[in-house]
C-alpha atoms as a PDB file:
ATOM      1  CA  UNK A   1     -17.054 -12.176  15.035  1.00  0.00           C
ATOM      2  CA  UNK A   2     -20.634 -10.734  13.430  1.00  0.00           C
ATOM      3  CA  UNK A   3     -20.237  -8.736  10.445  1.00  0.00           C
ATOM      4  CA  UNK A   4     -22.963  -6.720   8.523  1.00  0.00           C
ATOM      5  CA  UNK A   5     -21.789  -5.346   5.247  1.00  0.00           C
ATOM      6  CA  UNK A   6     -23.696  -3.326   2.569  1.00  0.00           C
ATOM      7  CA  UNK A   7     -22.027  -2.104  -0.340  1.00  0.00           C
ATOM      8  CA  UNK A   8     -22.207  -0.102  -3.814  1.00  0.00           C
ATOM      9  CA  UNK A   9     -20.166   0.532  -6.830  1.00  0.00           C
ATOM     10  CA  UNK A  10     -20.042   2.747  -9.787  1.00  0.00           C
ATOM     11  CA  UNK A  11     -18.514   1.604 -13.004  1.00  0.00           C
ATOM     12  CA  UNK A  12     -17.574   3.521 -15.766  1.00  0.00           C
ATOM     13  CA  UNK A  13     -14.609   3.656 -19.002  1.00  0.00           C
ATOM     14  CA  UNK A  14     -12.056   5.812 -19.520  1.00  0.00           C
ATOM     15  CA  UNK A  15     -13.868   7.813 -22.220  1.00  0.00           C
ATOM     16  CA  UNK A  16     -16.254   8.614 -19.327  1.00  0.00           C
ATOM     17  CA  UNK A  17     -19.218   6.871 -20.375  1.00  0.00           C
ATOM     18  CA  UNK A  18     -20.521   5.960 -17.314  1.00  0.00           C
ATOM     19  CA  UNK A  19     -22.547   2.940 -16.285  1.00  0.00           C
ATOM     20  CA  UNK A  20     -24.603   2.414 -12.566  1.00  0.00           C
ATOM     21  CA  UNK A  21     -23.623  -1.319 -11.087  1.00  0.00           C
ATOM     22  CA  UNK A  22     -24.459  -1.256  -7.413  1.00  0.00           C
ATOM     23  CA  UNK A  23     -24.569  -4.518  -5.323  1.00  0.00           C
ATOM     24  CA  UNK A  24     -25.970  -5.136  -1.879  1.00  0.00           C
ATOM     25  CA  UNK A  25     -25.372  -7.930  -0.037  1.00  0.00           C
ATOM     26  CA  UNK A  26     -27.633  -9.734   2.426  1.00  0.00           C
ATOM     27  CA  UNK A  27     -27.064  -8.871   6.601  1.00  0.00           C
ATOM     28  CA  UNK A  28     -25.944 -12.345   7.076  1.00  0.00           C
ATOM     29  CA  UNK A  29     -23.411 -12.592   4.168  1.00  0.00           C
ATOM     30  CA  UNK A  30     -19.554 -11.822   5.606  1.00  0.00           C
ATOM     31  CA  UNK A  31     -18.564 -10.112   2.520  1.00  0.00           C
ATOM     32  CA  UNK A  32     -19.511  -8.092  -0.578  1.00  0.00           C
ATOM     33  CA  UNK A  33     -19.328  -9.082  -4.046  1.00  0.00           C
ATOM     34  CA  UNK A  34     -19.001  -5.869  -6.079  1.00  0.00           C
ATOM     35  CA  UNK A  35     -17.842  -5.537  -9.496  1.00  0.00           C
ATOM     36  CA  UNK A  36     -14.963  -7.545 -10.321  1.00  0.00           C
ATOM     37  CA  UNK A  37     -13.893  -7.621  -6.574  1.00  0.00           C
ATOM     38  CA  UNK A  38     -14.758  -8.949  -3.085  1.00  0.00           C
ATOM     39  CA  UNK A  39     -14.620  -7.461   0.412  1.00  0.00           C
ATOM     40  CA  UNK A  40     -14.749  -8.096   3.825  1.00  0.00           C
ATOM     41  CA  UNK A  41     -13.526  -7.674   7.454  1.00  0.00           C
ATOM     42  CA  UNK A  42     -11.681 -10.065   8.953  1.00  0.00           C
ATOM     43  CA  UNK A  43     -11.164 -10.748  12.893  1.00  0.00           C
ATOM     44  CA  UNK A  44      -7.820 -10.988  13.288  1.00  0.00           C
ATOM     45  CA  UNK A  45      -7.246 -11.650  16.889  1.00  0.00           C
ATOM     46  CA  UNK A  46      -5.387  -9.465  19.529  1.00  0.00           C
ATOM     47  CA  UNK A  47      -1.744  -9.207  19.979  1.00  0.00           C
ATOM     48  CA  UNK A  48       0.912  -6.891  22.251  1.00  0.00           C
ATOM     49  CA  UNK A  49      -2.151  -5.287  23.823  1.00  0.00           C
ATOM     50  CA  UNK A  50      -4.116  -4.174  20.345  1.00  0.00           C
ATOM     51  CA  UNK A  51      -6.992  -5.998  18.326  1.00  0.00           C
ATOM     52  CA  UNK A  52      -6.033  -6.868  14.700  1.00  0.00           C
ATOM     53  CA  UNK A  53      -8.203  -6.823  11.700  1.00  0.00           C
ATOM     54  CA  UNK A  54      -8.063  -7.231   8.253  1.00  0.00           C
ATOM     55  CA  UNK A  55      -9.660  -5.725   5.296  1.00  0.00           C
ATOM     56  CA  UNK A  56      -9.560  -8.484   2.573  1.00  0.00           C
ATOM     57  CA  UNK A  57      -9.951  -7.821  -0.983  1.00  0.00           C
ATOM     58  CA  UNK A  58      -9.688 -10.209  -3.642  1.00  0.00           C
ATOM     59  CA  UNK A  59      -9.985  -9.283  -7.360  1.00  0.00           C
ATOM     60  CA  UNK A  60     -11.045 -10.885 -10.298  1.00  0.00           C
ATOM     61  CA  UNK A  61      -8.713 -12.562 -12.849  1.00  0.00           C
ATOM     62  CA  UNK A  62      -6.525  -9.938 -14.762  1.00  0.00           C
ATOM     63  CA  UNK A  63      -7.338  -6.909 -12.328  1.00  0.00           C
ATOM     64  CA  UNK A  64      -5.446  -4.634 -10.127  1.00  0.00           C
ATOM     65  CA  UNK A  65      -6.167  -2.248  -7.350  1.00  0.00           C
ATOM     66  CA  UNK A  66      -3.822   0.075  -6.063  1.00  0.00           C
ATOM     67  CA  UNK A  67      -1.245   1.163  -3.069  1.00  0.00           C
ATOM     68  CA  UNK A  68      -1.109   4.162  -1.055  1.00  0.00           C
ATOM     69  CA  UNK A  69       0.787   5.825  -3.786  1.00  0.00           C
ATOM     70  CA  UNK A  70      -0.696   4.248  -7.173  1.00  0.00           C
ATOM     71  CA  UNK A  71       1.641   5.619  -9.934  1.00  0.00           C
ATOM     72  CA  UNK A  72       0.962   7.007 -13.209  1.00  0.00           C
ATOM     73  CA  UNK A  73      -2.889   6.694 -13.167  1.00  0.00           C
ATOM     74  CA  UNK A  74      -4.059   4.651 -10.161  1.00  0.00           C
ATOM     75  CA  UNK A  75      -6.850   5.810  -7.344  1.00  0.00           C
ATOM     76  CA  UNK A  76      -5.309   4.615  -3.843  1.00  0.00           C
ATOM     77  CA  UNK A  77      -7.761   2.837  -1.458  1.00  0.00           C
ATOM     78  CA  UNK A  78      -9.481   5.408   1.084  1.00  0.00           C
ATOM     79  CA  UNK A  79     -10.107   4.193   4.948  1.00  0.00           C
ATOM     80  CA  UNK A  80     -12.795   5.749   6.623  1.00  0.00           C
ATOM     81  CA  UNK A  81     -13.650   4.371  10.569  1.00  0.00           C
ATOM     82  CA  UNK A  82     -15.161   7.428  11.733  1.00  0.00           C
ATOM     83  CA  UNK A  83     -17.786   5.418  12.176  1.00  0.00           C
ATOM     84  CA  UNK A  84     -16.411   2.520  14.596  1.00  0.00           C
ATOM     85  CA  UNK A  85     -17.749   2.692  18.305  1.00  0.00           C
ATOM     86  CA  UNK A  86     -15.033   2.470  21.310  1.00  0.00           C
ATOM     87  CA  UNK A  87     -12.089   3.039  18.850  1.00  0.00           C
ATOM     88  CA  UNK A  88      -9.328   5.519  19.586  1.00  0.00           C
ATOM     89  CA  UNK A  89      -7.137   3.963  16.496  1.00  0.00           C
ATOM     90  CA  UNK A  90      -7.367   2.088  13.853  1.00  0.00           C
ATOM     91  CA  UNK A  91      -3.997   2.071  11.944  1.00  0.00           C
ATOM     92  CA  UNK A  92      -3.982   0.530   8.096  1.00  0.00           C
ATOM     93  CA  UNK A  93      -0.566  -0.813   7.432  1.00  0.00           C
ATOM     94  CA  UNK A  94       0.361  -1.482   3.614  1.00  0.00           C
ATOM     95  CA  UNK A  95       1.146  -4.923   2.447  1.00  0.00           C
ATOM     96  CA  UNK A  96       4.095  -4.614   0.281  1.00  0.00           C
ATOM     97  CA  UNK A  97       3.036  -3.841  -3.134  1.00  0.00           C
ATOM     98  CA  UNK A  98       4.397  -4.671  -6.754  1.00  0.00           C
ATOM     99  CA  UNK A  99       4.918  -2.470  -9.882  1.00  0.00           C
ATOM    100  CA  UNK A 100       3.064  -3.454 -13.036  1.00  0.00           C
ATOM    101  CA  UNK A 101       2.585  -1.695 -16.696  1.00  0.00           C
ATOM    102  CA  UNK A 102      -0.385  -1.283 -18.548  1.00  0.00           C
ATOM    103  CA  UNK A 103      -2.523   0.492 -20.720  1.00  0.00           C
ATOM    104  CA  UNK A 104      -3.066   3.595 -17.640  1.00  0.00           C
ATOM    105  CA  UNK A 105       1.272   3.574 -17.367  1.00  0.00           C
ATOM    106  CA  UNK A 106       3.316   2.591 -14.931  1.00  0.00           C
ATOM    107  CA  UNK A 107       1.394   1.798 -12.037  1.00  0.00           C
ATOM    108  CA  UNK A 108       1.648   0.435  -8.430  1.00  0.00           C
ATOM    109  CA  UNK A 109      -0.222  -2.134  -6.421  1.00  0.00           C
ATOM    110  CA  UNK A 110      -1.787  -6.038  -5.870  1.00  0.00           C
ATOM    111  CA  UNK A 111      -3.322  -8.559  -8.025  1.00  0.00           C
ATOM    112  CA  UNK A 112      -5.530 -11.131  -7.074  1.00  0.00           C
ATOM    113  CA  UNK A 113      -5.521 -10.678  -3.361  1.00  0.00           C
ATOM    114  CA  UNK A 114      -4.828  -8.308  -1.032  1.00  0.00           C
ATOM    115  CA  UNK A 115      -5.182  -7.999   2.555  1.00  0.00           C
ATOM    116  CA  UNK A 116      -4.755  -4.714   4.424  1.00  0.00           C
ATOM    117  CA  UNK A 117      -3.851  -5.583   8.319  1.00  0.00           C
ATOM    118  CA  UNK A 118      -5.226  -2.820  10.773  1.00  0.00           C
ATOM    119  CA  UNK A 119      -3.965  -2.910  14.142  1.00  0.00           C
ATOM    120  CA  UNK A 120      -7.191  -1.142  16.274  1.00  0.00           C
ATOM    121  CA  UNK A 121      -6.673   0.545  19.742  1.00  0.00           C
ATOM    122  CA  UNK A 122     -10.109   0.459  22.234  1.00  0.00           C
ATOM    123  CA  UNK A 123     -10.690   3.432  23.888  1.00  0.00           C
ATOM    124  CA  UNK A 124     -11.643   1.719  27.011  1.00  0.00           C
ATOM    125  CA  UNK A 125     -10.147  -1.973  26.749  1.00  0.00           C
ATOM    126  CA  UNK A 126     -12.707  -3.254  29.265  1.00  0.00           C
ATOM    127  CA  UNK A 127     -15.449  -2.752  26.302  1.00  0.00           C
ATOM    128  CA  UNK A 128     -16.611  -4.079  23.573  1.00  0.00           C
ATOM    129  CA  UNK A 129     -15.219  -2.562  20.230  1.00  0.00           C
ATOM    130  CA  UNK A 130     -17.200  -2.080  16.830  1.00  0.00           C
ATOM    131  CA  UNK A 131     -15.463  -1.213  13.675  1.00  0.00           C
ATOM    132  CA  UNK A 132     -17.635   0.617  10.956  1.00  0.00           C
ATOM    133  CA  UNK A 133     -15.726   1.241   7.802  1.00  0.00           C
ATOM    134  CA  UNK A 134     -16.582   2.818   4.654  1.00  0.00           C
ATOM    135  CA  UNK A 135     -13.846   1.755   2.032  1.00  0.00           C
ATOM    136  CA  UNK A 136     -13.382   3.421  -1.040  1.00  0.00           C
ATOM    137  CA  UNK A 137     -11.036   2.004  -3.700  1.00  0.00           C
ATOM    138  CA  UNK A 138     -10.825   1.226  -7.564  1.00  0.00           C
ATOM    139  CA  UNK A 139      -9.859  -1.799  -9.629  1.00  0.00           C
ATOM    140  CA  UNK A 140      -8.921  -1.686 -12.902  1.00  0.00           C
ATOM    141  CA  UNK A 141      -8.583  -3.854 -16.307  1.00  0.00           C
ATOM    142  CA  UNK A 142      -9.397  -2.166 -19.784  1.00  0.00           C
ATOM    143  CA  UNK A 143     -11.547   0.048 -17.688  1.00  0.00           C
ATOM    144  CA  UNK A 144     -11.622   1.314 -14.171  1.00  0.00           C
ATOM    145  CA  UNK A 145     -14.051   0.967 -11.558  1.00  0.00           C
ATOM    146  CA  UNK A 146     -14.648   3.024  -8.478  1.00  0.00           C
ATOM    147  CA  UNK A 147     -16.241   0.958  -5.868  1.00  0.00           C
ATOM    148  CA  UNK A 148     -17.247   1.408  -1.822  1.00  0.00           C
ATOM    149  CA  UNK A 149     -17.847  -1.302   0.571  1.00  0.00           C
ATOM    150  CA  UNK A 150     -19.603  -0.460   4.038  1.00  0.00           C
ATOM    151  CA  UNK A 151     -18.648  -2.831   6.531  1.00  0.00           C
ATOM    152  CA  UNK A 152     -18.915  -3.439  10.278  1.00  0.00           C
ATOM    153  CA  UNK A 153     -17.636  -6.043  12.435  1.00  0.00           C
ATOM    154  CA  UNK A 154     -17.408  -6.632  16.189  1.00  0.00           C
ATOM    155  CA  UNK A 155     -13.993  -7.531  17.844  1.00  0.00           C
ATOM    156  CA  UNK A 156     -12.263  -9.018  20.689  1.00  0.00           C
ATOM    157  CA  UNK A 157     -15.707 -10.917  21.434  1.00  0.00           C
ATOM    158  CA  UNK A 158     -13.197 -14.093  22.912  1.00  0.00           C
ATOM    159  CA  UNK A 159     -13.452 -16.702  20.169  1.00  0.00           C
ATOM    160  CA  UNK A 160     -11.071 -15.678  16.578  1.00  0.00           C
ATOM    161  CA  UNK A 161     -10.843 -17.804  13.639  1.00  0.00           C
ATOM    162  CA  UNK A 162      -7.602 -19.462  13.716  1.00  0.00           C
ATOM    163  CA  UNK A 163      -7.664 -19.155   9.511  1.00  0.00           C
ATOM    164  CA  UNK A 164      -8.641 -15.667   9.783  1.00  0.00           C
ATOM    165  CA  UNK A 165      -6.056 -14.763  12.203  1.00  0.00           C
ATOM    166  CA  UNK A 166      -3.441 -16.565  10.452  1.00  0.00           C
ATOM    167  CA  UNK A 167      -4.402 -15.156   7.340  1.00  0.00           C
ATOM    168  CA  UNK A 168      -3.843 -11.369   8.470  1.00  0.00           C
ATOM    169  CA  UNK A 169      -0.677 -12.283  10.123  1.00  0.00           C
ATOM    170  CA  UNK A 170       0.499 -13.525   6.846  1.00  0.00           C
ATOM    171  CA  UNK A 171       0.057 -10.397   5.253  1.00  0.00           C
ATOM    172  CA  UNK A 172       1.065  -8.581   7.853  1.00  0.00           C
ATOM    173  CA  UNK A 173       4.459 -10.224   7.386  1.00  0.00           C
ATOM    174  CA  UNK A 174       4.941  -8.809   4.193  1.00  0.00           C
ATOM    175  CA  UNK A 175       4.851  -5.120   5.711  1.00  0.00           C
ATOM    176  CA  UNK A 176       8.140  -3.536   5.086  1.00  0.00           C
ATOM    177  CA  UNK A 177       9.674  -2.896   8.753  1.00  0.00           C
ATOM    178  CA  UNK A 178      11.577  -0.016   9.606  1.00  0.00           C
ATOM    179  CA  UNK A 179      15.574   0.519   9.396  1.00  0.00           C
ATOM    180  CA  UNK A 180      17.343  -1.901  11.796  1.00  0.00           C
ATOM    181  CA  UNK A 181      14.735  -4.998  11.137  1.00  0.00           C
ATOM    182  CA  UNK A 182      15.810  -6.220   8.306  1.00  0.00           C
ATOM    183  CA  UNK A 183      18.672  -7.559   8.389  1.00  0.00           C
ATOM    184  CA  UNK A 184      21.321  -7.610   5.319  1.00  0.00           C
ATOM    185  CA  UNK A 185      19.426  -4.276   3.340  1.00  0.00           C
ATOM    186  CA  UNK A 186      19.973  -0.253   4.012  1.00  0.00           C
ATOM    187  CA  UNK A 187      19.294   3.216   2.627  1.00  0.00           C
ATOM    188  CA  UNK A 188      22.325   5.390   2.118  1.00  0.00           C
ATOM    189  CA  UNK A 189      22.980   8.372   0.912  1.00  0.00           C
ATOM    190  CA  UNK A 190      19.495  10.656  -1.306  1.00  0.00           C
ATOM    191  CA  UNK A 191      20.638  13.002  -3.413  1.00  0.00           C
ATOM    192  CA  UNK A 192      19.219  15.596  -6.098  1.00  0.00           C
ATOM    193  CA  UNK A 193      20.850  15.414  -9.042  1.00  0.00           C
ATOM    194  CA  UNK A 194      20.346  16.466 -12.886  1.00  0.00           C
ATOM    195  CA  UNK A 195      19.498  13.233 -15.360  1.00  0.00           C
ATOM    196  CA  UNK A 196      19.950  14.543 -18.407  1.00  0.00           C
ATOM    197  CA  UNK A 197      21.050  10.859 -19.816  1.00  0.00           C
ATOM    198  CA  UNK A 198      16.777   9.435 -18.835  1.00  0.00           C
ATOM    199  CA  UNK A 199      15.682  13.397 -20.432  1.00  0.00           C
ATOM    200  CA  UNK A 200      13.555  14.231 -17.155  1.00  0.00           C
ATOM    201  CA  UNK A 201      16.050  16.813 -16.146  1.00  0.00           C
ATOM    202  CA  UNK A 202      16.003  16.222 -12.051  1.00  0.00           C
ATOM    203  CA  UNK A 203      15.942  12.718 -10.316  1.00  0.00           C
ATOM    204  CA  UNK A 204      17.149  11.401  -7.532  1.00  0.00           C
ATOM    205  CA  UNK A 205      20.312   9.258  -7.125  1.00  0.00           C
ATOM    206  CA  UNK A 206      19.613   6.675  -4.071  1.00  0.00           C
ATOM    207  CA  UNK A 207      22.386   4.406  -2.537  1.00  0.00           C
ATOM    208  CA  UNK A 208      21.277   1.000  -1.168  1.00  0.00           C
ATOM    209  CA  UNK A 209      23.340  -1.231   0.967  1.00  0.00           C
ATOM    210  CA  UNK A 210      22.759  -4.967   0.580  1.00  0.00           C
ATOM    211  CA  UNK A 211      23.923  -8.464   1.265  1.00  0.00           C
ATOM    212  CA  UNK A 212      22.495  -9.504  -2.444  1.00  0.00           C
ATOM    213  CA  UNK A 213      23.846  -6.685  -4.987  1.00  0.00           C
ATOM    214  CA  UNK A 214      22.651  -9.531  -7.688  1.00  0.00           C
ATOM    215  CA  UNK A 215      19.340  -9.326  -6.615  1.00  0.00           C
ATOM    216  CA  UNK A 216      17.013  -6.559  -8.457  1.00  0.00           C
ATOM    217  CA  UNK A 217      15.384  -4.282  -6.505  1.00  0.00           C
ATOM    218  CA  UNK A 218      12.182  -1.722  -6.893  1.00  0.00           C
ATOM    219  CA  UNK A 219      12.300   1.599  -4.858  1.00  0.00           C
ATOM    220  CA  UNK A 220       8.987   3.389  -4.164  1.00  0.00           C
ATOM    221  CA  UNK A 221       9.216   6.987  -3.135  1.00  0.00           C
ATOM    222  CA  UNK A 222       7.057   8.926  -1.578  1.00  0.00           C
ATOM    223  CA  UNK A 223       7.165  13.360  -1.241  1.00  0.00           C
ATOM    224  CA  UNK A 224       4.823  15.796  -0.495  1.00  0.00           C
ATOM    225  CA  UNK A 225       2.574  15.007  -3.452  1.00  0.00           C
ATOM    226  CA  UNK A 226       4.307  17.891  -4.910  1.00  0.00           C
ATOM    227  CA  UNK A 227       6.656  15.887  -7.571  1.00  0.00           C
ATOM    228  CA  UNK A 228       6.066  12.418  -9.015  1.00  0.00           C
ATOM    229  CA  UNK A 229       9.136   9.922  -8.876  1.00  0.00           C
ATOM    230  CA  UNK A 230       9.205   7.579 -11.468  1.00  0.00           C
ATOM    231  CA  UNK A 231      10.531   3.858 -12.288  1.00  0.00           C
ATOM    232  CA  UNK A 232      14.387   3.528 -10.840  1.00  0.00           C
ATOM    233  CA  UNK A 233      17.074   2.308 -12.966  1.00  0.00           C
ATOM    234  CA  UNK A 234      20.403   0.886 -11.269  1.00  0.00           C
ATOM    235  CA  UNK A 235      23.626   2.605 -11.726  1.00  0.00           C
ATOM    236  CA  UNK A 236      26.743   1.075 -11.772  1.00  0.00           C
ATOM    237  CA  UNK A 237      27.691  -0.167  -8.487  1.00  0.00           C
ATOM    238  CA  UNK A 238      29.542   2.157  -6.045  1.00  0.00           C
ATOM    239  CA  UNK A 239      31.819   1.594  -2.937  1.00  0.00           C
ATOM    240  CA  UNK A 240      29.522   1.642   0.372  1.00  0.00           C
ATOM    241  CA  UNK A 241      30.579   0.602   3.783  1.00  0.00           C
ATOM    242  CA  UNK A 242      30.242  -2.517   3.157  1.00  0.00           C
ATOM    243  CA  UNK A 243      31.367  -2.875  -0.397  1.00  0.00           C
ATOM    244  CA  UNK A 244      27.939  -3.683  -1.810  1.00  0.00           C
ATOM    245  CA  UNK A 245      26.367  -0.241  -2.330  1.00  0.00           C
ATOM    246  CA  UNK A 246      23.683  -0.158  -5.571  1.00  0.00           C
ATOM    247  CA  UNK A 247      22.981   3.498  -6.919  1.00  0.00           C
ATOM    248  CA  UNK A 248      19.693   4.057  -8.354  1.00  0.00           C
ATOM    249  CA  UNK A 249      18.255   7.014  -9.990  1.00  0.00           C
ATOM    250  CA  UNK A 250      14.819   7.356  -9.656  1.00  0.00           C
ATOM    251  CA  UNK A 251      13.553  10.374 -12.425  1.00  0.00           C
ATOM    252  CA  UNK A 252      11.791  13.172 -10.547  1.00  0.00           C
ATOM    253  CA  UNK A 253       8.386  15.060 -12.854  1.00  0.00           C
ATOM    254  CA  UNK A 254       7.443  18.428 -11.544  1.00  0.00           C
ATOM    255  CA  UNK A 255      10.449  19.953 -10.111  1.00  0.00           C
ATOM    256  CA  UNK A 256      11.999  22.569 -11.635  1.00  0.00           C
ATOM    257  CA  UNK A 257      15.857  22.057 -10.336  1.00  0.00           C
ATOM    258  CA  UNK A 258      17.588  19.700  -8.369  1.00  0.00           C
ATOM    259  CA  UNK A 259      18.365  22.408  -5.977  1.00  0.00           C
ATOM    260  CA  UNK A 260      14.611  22.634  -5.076  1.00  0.00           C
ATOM    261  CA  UNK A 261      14.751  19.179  -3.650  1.00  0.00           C
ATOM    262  CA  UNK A 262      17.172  19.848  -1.122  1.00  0.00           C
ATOM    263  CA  UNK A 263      16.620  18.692   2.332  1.00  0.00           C
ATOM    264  CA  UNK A 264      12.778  17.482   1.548  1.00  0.00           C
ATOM    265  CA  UNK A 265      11.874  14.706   3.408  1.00  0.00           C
ATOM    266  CA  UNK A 266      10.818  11.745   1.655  1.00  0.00           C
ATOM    267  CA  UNK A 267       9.495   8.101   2.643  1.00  0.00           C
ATOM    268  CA  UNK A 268      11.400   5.372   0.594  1.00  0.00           C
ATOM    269  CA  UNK A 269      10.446   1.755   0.372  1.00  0.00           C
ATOM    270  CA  UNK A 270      13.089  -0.791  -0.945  1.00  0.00           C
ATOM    271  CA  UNK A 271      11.531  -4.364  -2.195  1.00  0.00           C
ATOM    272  CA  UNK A 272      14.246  -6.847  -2.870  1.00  0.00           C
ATOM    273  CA  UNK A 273      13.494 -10.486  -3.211  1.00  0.00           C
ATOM    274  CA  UNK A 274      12.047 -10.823   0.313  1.00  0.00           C
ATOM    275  CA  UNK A 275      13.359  -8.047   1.943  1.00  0.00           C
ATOM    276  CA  UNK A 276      10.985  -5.365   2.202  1.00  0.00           C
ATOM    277  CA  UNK A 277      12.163  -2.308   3.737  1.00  0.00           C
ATOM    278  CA  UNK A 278      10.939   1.546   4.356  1.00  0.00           C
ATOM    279  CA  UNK A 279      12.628   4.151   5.978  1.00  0.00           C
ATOM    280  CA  UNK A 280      12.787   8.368   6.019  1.00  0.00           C
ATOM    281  CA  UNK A 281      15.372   9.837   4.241  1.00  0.00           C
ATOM    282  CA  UNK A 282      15.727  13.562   3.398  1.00  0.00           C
ATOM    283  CA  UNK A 283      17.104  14.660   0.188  1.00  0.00           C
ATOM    284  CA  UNK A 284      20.717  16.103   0.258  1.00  0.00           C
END
């Protein structure tokens, strides 16, 4: 695979005192080294028909960057291919993430490493495929940075890295699959309800079947960027199908009722030990 990166960052604090740091790297180099992270595309082989990449990221000691939905004060990584030649899709799937509190709040993402498998579609298989991406994303410590990488890479030229495929796979593993694939975990019953025991007024009461009730478990939900849904706490344990039903209530900011809720949909992710699950639910 040949890959020609050039990046740039922008650093700044929270008190908005801002401070230039950009970085280029040399045509030749597979990755950048911006501040307090590195980046690069990885070939990642081909598999059921598609080419696989990866977007690696690795951070420096004691920072975070951020999921798809960052929490309380996180900026979630942007993917831009619009770029790429001979590319009808290039899907980003999201490693699953972990929750972590600091001085921003409760927020939501990776330390130390990350890396983001995309599974890329050639317009016309019989040719050669370029991927161009612009990636913007942020890490952050006692202060946030704002970064962008610009990085290309040509796939599906015969030969892949057998570390570099394996490596993507391996993240790629800890995607959370659909309902049905995992085996021993389900999402019940979403409903609206009024907290007025955790004094935000509306949450959400989520059931969860599973084969380890002793296990902890996160949920991540996800609206119409509408309402912000908070850090679950477990209920007392109910009586499911299968006798092992966990209740969670998950405290809801921005809505007004628990009646407005009703019948939004919602995407809900469910991390327990190393079951990683998401799913579609729509509020009751």
């Amino acid at each position: 695979m040949r890959v020609i990166v050039a990046a740039a960052a922008l650093a700044f604090t929270l008190s908005a005192a801002h401070a230039a740091d950009t970085v280029s790297s040399a045509l030749s180099q597979p990755g950048a080294a911006l501040s307090h992270s590195t980046v690069r595309l990885v070939d990642g082989g081909a598999r059921d028909g598609m080419l696989r990449a990866g977007v690696d990221i690795r951070l420096a000691p004691g920072w975070k960057t951020y999921w798809r939905v960052p929490g309380d004060s996180g900026v979630p990584p942007v993917f831009d291919w619009s770029g790429s030649q001979n590319v009808a899709e290039a899907a980003v799937r999201w490693p699953a993430p972990v929750r972590f509190s600091d001085a921003f709040g409760e927020n939501i993402g990776y330390k130390d490493r990350v890396v983001f498998p995309v599974e890329v579609m050639p317009a016309d298989p019989a040719k050669p495929v370029r991927l161009d991406l612009t990636l913007d994303y942020a890490v952050c410590r006692e202060v946030c940075v704002p970064a962008r990488a610009e990085l290309s890479a040509d796939l599906g030229e015969g030969w892949t890295n057998p570390q570099a495929r394996a490596l993507v796979e391996s993240y790629a593993e800890t995607v959370p699959k659909p309902a049905g694939e995992v085996p021993g975990l389900e999402i019940g019953a979403v409903r609206a309800v009024t907290d007025a025991s955790g004094g935000k007024g509306v949450a959400l009461e989520i059931e969860i079947e599973s084969d380890t009730p002793s296990v902890p478990a996160d949920i991540l939900v996800e609206g119409d960027g509408t309402v912000y849904f908070g850090v679950p706490r477990r209920l007392d344990s109910g009586a499911g199908e299968s006798g092992s039903a966990l209740r969670y209530l998950v405290p809801v900011d921005g809505a007004t009722d628990a009646v407005a809720l009703a019948g939004q949909p919602l995407r809900i992710t469910v991390l327990q030990g190393g079951k990683r699950l998401a799913d579609s639910r729509q509020v009751e």
